[in-house]
N, C-alpha and C. Protein backbone atom coordinates (compact mmCIF):
# COMPACT_ATOMS: atom_id res chain seq x y z
N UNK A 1 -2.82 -23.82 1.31
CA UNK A 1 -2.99 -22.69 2.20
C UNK A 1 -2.49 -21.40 1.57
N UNK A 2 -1.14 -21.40 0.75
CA UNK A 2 -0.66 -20.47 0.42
C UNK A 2 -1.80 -19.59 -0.88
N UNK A 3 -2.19 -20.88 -1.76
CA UNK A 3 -3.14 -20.38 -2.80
C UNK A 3 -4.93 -18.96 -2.06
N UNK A 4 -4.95 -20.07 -1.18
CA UNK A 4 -6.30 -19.36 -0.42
C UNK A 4 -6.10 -18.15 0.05
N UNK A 5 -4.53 -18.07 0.90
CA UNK A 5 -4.39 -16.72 1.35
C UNK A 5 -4.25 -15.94 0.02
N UNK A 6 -3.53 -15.87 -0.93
CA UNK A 6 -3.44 -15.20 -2.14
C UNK A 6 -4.92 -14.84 -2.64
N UNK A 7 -6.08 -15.78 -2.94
CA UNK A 7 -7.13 -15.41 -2.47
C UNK A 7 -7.92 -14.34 -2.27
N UNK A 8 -7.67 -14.47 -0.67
CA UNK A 8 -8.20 -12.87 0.13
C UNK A 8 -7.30 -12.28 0.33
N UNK A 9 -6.11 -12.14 -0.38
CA UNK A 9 -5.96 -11.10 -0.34
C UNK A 9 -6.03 -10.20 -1.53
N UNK A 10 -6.08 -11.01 -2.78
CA UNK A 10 -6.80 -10.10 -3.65
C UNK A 10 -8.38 -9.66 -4.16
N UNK A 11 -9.12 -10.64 -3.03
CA UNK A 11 -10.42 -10.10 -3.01
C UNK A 11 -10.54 -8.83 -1.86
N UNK A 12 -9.65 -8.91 -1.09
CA UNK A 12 -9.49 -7.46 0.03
C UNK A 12 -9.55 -6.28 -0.71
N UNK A 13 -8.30 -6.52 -1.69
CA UNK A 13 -7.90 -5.34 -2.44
C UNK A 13 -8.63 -5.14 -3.13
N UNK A 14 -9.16 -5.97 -4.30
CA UNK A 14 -10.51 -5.51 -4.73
C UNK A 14 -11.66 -4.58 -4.34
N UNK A 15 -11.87 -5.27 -3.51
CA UNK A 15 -12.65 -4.20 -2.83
C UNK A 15 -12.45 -3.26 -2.21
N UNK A 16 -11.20 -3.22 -1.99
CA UNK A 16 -10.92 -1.53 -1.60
C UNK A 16 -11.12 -1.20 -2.71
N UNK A 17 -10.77 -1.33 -4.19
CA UNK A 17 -10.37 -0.32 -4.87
C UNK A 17 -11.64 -0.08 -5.90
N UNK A 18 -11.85 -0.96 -5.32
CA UNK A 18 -13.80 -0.98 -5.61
C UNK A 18 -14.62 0.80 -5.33
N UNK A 19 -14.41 -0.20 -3.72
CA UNK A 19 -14.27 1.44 -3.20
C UNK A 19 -13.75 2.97 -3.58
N UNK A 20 -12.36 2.72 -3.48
CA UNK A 20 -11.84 3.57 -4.28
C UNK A 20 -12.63 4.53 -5.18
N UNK A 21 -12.67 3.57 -6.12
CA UNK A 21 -13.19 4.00 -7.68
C UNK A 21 -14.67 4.52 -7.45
N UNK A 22 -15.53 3.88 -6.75
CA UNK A 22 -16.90 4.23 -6.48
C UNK A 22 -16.66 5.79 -5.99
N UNK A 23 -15.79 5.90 -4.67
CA UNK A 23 -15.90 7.21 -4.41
C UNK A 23 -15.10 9.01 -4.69
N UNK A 24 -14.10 8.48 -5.65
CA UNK A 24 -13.27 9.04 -6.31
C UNK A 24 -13.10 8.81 -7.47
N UNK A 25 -13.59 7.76 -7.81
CA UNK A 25 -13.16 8.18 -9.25
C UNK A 25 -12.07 7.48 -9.87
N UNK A 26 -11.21 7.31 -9.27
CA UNK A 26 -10.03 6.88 -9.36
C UNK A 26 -9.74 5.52 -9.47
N UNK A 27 -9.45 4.67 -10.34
CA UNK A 27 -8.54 3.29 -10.64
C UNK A 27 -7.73 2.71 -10.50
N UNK A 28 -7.25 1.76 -9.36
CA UNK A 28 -6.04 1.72 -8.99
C UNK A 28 -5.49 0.73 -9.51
N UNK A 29 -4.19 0.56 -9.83
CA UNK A 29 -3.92 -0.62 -10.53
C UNK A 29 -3.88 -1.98 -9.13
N UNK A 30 -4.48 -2.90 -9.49
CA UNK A 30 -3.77 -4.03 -8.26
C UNK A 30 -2.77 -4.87 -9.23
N UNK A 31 -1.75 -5.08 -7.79
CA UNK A 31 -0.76 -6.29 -8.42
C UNK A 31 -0.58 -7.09 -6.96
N UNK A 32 -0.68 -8.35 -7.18
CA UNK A 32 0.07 -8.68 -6.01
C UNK A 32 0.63 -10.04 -6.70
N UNK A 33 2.03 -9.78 -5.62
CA UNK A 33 3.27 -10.80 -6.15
C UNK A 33 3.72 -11.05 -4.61
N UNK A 34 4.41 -12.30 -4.65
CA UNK A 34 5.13 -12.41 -3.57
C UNK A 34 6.75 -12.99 -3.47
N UNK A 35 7.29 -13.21 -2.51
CA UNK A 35 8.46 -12.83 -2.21
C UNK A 35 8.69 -11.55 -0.52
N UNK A 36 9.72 -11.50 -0.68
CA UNK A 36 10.19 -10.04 0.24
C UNK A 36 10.09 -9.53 0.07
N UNK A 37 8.97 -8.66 1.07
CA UNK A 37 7.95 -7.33 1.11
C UNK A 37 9.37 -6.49 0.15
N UNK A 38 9.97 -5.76 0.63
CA UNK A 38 10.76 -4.98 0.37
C UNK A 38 11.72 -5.05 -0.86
N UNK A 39 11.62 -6.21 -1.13
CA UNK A 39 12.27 -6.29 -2.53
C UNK A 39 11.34 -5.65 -3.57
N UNK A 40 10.38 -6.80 -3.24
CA UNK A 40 8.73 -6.68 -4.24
C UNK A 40 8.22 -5.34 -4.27
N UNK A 41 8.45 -4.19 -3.43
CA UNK A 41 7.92 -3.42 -3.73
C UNK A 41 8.83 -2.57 -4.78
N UNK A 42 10.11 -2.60 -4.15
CA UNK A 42 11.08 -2.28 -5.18
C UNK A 42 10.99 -2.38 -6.37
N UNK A 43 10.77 -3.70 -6.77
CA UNK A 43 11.24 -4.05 -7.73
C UNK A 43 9.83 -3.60 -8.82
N UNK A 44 8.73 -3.49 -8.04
CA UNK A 44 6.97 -3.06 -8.90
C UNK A 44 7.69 -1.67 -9.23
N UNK A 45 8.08 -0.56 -8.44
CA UNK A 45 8.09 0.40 -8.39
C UNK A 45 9.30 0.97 -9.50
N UNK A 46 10.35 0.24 -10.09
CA UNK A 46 10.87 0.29 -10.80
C UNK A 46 10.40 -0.06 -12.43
N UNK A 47 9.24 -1.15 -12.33
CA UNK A 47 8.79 -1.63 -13.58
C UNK A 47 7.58 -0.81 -13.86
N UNK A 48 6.64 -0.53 -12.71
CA UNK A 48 5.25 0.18 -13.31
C UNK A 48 5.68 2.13 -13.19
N UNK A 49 6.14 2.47 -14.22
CA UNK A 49 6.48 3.47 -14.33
C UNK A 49 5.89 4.72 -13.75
N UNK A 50 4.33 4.35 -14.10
CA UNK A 50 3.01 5.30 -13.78
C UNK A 50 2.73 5.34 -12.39
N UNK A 51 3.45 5.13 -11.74
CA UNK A 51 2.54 4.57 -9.83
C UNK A 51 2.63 6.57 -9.50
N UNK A 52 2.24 6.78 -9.01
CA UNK A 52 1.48 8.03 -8.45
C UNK A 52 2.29 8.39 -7.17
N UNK A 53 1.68 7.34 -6.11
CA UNK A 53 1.95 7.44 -5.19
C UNK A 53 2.80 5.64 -4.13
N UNK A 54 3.29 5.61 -3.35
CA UNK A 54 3.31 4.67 -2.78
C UNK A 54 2.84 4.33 -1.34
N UNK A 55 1.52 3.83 -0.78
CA UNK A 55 0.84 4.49 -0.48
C UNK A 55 0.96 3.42 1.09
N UNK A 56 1.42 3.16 2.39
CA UNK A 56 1.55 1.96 3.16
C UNK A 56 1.11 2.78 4.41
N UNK A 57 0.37 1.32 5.45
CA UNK A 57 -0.31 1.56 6.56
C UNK A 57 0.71 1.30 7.75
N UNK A 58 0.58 2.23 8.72
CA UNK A 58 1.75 2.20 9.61
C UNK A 58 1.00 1.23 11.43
N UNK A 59 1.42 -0.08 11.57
CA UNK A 59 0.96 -0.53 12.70
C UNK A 59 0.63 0.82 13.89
N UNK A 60 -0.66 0.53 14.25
CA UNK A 60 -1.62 1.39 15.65
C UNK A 60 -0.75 1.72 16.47
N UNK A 61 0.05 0.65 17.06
CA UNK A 61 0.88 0.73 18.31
C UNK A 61 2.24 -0.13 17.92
N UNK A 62 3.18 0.15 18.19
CA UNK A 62 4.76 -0.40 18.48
C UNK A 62 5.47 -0.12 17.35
N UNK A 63 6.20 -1.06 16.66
CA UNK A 63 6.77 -1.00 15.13
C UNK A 63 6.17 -0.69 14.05
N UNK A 64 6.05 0.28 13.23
CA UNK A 64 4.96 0.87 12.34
C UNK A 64 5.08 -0.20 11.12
N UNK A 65 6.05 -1.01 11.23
CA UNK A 65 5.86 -2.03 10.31
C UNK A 65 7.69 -1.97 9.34
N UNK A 66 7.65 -3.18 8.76
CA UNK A 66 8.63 -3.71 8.19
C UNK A 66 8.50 -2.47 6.80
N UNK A 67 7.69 -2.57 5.67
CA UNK A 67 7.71 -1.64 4.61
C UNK A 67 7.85 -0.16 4.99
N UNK A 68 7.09 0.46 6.28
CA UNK A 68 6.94 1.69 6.42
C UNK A 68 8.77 2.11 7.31
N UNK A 69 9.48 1.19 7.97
CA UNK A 69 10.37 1.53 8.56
C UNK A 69 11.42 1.73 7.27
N UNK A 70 11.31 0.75 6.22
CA UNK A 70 12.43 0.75 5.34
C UNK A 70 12.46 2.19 3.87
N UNK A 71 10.80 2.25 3.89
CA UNK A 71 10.56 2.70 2.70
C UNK A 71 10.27 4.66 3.31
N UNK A 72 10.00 4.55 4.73
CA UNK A 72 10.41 6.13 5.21
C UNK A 72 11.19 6.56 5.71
N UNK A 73 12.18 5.49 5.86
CA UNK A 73 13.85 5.78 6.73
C UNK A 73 14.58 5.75 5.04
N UNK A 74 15.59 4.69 5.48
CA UNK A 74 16.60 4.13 4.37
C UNK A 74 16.26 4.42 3.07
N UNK A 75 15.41 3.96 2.69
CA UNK A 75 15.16 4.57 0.62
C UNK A 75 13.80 5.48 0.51
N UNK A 76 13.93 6.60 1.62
CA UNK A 76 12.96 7.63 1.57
C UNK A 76 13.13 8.43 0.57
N UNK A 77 14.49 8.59 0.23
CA UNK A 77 15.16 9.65 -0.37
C UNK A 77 15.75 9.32 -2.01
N UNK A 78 15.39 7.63 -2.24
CA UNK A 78 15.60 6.90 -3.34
C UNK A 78 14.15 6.93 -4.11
N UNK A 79 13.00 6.94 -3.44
CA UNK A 79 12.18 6.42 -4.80
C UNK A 79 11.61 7.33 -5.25
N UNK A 80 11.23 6.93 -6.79
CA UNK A 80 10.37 7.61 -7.72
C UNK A 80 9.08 8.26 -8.16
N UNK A 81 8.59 8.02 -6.44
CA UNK A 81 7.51 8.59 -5.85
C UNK A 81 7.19 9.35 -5.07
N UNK A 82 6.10 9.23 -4.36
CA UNK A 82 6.10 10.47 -3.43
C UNK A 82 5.26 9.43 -1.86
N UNK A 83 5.68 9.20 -1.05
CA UNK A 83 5.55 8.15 0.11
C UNK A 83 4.16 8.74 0.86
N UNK A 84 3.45 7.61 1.24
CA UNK A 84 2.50 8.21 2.41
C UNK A 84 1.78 7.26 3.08
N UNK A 85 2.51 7.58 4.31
CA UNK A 85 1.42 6.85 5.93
C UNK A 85 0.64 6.81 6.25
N UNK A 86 -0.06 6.24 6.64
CA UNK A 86 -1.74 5.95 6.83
C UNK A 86 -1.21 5.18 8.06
N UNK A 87 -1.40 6.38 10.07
CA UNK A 87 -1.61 5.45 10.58
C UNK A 87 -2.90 4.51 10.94
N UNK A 88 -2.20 3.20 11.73
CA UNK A 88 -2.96 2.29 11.68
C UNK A 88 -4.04 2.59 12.58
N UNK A 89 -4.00 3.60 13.51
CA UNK A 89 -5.24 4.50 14.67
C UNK A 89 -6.16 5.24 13.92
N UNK A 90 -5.73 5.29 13.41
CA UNK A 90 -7.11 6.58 12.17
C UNK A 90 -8.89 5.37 11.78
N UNK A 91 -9.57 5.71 12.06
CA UNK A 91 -10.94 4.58 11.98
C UNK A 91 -11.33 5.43 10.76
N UNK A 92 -11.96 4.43 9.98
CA UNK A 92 -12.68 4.90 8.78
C UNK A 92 -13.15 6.56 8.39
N UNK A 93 -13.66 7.03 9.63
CA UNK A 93 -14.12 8.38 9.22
C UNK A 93 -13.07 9.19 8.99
N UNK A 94 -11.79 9.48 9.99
CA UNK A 94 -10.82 10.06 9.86
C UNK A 94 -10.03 9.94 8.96
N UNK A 95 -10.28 8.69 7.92
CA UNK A 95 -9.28 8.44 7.11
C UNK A 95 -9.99 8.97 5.68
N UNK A 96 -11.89 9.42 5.63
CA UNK A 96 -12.20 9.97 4.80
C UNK A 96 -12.06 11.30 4.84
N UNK A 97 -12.13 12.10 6.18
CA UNK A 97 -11.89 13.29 6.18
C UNK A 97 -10.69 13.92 5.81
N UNK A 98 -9.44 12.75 5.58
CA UNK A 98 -8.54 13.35 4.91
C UNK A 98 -8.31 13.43 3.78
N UNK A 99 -8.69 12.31 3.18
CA UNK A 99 -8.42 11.87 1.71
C UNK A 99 -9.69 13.10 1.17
């Protein structure tokens, strides 16, 4: 089970960045590792020197989520990037009209 989910979720990402690249231009690196969200991101963000941006989706309604509470509260002011929310209410069009 664990293998399959690993899986889709890097055929998800793929294709976002599929996307991505089709409509910008742009190449994103994928990595996915697992462990604790919050370590793991840490710990990418310390090794891939080049990351741009760090880029996480904030739940529609209630708790905007485990990564977005830790990584825009507590170590907002620690990382080597530059942070950004994507809430989870925004539908496809709104999320092109910004980008």
């Amino acid at each position: 089970m664990e293998d399959e989910a690993l899986q889709r979720a890097e055929a998800l990402v793929t294709s976002a960045a599929g996307t991505l690249s089709d409509e910008s231009g742009i190449r994103p690196s994928i990595t996915v590792r697992q462990g604790d969200a919050v370590t793991v991101v840490r710990k990418t963000l310390e090794e891939m020197e080049d990351v741009a941006a760090l880029v996480l989706g904030a739940a529609a309604m209630g708790n905007p989520g485990k990564l977005v509470s830790h990584f825009a509260g507590a170590d907002a002011g620690k990382l080597p990037c530059p942070i950004m929310v994507i809430p989870g209410g925004l539908d496809s069009e709104a999320i092109d009209r910004l980008s």
